[in-house]
PDB file of N, CA and C in Angstrom:
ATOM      1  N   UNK A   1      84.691 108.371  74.882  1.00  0.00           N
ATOM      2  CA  UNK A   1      84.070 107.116  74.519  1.00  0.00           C
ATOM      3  C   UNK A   1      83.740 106.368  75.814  1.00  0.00           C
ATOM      4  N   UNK A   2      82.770 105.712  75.849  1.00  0.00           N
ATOM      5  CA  UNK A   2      82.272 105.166  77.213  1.00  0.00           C
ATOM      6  C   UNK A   2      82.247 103.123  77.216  1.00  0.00           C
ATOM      7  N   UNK A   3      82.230 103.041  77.958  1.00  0.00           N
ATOM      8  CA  UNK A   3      82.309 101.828  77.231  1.00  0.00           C
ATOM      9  C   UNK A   3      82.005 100.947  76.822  1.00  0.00           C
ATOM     10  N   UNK A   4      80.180 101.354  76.646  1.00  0.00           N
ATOM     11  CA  UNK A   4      79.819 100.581  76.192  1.00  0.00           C
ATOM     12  C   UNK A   4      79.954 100.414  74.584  1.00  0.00           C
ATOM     13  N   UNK A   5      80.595 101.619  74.396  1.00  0.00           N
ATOM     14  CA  UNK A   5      81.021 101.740  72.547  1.00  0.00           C
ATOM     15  C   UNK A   5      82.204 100.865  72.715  1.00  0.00           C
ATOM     16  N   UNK A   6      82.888 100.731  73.523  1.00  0.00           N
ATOM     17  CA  UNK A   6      84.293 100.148  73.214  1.00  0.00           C
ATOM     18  C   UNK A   6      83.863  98.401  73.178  1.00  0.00           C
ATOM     19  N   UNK A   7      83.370  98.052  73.968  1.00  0.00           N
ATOM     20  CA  UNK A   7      82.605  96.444  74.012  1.00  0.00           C
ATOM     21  C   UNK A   7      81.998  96.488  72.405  1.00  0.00           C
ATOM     22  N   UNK A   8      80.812  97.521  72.121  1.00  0.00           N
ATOM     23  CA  UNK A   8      80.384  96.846  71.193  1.00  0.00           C
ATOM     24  C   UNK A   8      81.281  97.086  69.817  1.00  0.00           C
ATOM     25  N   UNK A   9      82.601  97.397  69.920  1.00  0.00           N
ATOM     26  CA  UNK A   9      83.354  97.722  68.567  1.00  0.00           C
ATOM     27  C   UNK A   9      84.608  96.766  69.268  1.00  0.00           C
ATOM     28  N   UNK A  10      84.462  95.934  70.045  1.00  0.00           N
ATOM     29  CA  UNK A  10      85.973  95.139  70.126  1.00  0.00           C
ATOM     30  C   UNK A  10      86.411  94.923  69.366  1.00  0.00           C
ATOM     31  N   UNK A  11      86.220  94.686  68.261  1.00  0.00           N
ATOM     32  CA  UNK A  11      87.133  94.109  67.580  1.00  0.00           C
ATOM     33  C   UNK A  11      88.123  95.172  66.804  1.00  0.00           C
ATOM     34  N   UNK A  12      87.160  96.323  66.528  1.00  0.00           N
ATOM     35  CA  UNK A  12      88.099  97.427  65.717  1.00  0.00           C
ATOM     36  C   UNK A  12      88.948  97.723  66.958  1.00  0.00           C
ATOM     37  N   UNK A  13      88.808  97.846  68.493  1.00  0.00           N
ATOM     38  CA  UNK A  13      89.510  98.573  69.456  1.00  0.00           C
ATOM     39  C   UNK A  13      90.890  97.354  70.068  1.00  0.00           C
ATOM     40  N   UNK A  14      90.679  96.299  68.820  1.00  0.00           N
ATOM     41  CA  UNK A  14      92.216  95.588  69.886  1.00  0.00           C
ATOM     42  C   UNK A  14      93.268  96.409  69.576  1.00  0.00           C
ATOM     43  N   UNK A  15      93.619  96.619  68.191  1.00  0.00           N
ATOM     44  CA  UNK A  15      94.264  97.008  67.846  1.00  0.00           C
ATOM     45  C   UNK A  15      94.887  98.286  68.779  1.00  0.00           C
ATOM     46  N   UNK A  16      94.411  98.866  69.249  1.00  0.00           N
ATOM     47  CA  UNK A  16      94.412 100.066  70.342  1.00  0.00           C
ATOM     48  C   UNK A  16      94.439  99.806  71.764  1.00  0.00           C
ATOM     49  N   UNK A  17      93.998  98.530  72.023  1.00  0.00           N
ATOM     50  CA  UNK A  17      94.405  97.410  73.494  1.00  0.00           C
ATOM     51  C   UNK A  17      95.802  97.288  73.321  1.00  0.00           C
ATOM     52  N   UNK A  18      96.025  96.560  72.485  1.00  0.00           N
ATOM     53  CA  UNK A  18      97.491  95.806  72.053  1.00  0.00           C
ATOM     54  C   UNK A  18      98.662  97.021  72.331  1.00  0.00           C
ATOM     55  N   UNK A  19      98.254  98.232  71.913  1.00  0.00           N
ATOM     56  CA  UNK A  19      98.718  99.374  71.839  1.00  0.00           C
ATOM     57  C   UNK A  19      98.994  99.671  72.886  1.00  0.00           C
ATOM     58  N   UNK A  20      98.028 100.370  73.774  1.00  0.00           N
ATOM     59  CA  UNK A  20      98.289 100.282  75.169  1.00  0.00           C
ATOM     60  C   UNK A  20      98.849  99.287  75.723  1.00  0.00           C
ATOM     61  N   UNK A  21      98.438  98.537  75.998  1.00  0.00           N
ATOM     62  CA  UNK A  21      99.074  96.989  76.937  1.00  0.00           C
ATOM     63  C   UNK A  21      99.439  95.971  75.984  1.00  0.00           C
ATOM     64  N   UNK A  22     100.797  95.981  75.614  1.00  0.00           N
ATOM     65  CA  UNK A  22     101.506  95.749  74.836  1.00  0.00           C
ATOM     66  C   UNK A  22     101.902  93.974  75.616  1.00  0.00           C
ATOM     67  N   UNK A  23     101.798  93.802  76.578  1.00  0.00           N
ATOM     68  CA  UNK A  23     102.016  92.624  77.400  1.00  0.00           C
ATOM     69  C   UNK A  23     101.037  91.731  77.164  1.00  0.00           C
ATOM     70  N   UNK A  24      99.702  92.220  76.598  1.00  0.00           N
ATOM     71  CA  UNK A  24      98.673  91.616  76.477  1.00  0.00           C
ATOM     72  C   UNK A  24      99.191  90.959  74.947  1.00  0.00           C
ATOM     73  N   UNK A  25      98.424  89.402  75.287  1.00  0.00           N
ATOM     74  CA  UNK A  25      98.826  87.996  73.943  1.00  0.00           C
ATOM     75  C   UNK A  25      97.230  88.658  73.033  1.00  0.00           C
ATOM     76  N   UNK A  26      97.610  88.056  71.882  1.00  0.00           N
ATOM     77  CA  UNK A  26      96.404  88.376  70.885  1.00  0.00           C
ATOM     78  C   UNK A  26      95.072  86.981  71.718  1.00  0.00           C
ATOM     79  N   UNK A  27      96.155  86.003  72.430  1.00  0.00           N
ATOM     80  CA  UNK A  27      94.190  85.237  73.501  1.00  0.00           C
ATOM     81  C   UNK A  27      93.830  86.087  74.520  1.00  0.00           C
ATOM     82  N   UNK A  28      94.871  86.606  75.071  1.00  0.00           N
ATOM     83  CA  UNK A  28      94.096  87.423  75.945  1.00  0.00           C
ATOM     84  C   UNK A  28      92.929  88.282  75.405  1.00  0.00           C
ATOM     85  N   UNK A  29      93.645  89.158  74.342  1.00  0.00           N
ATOM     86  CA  UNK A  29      92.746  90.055  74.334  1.00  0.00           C
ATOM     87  C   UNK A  29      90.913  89.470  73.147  1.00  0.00           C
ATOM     88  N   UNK A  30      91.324  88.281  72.958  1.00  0.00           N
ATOM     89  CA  UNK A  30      90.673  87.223  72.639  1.00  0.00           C
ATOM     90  C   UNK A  30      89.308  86.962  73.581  1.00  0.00           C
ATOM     91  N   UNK A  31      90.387  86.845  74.212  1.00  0.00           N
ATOM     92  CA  UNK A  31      89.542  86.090  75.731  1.00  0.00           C
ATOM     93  C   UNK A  31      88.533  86.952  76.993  1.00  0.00           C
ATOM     94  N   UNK A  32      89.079  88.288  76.533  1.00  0.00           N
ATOM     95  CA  UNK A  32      88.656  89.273  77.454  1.00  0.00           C
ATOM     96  C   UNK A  32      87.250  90.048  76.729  1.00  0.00           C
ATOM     97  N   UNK A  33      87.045  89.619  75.537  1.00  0.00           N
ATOM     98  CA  UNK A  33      85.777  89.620  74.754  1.00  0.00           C
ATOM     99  C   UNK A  33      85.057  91.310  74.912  1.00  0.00           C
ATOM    100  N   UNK A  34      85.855  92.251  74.879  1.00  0.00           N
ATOM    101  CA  UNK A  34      85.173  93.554  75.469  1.00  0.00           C
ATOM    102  C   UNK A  34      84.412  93.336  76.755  1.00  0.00           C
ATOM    103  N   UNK A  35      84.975  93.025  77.669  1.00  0.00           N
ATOM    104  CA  UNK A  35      84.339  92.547  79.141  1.00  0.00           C
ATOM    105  C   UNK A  35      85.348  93.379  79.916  1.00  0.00           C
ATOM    106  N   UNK A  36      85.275  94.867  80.470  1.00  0.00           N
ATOM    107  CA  UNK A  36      86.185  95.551  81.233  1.00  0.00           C
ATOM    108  C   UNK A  36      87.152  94.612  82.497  1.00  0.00           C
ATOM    109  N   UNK A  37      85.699  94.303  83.273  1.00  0.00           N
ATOM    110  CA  UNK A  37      86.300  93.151  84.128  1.00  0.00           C
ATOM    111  C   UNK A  37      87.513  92.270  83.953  1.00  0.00           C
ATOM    112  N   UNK A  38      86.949  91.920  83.086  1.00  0.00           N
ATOM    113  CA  UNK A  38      88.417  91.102  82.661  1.00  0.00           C
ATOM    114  C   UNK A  38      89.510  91.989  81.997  1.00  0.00           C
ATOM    115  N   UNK A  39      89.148  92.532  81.159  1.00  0.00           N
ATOM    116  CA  UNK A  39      90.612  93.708  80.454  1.00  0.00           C
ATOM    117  C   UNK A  39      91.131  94.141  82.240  1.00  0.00           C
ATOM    118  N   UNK A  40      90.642  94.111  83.270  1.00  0.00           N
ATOM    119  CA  UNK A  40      91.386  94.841  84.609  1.00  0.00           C
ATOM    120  C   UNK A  40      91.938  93.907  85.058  1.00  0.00           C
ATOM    121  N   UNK A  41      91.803  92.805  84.918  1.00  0.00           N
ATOM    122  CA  UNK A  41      91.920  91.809  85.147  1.00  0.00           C
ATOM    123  C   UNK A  41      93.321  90.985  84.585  1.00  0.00           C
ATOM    124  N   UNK A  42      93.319  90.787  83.914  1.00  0.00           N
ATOM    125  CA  UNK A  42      94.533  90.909  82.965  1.00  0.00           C
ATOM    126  C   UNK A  42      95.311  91.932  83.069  1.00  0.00           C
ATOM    127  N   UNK A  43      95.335  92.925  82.930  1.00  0.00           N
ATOM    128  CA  UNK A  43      96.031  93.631  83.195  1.00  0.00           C
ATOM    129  C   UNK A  43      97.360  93.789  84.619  1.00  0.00           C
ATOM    130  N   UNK A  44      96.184  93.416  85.359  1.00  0.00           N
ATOM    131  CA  UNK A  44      96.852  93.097  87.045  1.00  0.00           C
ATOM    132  C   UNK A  44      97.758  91.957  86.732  1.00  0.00           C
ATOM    133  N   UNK A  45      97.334  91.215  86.558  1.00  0.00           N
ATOM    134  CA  UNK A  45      97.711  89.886  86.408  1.00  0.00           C
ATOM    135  C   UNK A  45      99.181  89.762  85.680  1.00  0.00           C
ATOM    136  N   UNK A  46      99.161  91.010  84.016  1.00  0.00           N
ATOM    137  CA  UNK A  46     100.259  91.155  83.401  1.00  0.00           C
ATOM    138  C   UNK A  46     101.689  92.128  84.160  1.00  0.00           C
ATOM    139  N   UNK A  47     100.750  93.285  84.298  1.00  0.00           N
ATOM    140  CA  UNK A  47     102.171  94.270  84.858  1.00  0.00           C
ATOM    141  C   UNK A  47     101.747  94.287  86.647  1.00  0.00           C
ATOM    142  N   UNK A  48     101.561  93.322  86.993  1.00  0.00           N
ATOM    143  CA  UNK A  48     101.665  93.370  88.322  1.00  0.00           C
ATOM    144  C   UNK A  48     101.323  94.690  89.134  1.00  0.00           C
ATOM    145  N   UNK A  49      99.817  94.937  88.576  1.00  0.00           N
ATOM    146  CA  UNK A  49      99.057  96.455  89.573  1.00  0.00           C
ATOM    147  C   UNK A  49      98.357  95.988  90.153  1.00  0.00           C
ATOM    148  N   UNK A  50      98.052  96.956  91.268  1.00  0.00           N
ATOM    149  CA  UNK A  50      96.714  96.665  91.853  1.00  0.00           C
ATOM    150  C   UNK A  50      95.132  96.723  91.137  1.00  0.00           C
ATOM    151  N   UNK A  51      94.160  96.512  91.521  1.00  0.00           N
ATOM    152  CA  UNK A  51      92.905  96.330  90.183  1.00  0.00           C
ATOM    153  C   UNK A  51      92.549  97.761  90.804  1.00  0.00           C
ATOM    154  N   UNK A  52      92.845  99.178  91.402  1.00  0.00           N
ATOM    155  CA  UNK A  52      92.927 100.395  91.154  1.00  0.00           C
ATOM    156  C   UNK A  52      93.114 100.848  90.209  1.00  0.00           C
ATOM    157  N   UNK A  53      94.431 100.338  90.579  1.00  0.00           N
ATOM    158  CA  UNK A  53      95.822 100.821  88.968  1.00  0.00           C
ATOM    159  C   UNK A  53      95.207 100.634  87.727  1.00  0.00           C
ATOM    160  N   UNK A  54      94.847  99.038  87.657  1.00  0.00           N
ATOM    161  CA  UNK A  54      94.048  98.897  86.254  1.00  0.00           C
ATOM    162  C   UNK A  54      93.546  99.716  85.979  1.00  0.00           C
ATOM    163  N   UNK A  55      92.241  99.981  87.068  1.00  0.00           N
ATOM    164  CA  UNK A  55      90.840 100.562  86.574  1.00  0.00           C
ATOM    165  C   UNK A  55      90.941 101.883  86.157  1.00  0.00           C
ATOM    166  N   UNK A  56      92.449 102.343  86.917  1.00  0.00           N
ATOM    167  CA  UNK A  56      92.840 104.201  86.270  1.00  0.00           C
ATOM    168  C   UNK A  56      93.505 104.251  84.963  1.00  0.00           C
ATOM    169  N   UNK A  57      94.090 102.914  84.565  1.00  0.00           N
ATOM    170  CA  UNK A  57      94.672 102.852  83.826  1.00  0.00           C
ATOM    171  C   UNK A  57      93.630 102.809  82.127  1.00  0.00           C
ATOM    172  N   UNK A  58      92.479 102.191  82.344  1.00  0.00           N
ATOM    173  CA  UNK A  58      91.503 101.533  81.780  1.00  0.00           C
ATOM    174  C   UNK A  58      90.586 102.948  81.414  1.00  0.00           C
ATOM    175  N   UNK A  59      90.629 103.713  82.654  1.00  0.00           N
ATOM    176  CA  UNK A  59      89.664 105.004  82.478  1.00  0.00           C
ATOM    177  C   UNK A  59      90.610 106.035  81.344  1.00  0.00           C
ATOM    178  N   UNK A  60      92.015 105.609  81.959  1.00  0.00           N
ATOM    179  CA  UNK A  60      92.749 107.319  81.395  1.00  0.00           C
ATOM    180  C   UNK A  60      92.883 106.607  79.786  1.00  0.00           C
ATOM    181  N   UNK A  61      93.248 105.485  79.402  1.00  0.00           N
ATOM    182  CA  UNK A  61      92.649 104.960  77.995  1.00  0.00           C
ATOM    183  C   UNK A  61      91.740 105.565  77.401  1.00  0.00           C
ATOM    184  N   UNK A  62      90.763 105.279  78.129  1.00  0.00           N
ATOM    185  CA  UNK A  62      89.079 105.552  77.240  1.00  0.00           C
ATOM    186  C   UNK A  62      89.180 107.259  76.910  1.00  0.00           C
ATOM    187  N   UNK A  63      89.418 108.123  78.390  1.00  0.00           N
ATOM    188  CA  UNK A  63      89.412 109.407  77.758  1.00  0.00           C
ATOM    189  C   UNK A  63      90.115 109.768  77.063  1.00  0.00           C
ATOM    190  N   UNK A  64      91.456 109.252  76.468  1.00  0.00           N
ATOM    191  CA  UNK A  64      92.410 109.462  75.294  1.00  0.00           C
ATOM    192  C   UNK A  64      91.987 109.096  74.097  1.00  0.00           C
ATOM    193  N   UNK A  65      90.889 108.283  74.141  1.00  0.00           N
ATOM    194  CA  UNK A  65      90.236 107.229  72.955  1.00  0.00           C
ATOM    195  C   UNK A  65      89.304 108.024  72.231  1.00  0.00           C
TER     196      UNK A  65
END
């Protein structure tokens, strides 16, 4: 899945955010509106990674997805 499918189905895919990044609040993932940027973003911010980490973290998601 790439992501621009995942943006345009946010809403079916929190459920599967939440999943993964379990640290993430239902505003965050509110707030992060299917906008990767920000899902990396948050992320850093939550478990204290570098925005690498996110972005591998964000990729190895999608190809499991």
């Amino acid at each position: 899945m790439n992501w621009d499918q995942i943006e345009g189905k946010w809403k079916e895919m929190t459920g599967k955010v939440q999943t993964q990044w379990g640290k993430l609040t239902d505003d965050d993932i509110q707030q992060i509106k299917g906008d990767r940027r920000e899902l990396a973003g948050r992320i850093q911010q939550k478990y204290g990674v570098t925005k690498e980490a996110a972005e591998k973290q964000i990729d190895d998601w999608m190809s499991a997805s």
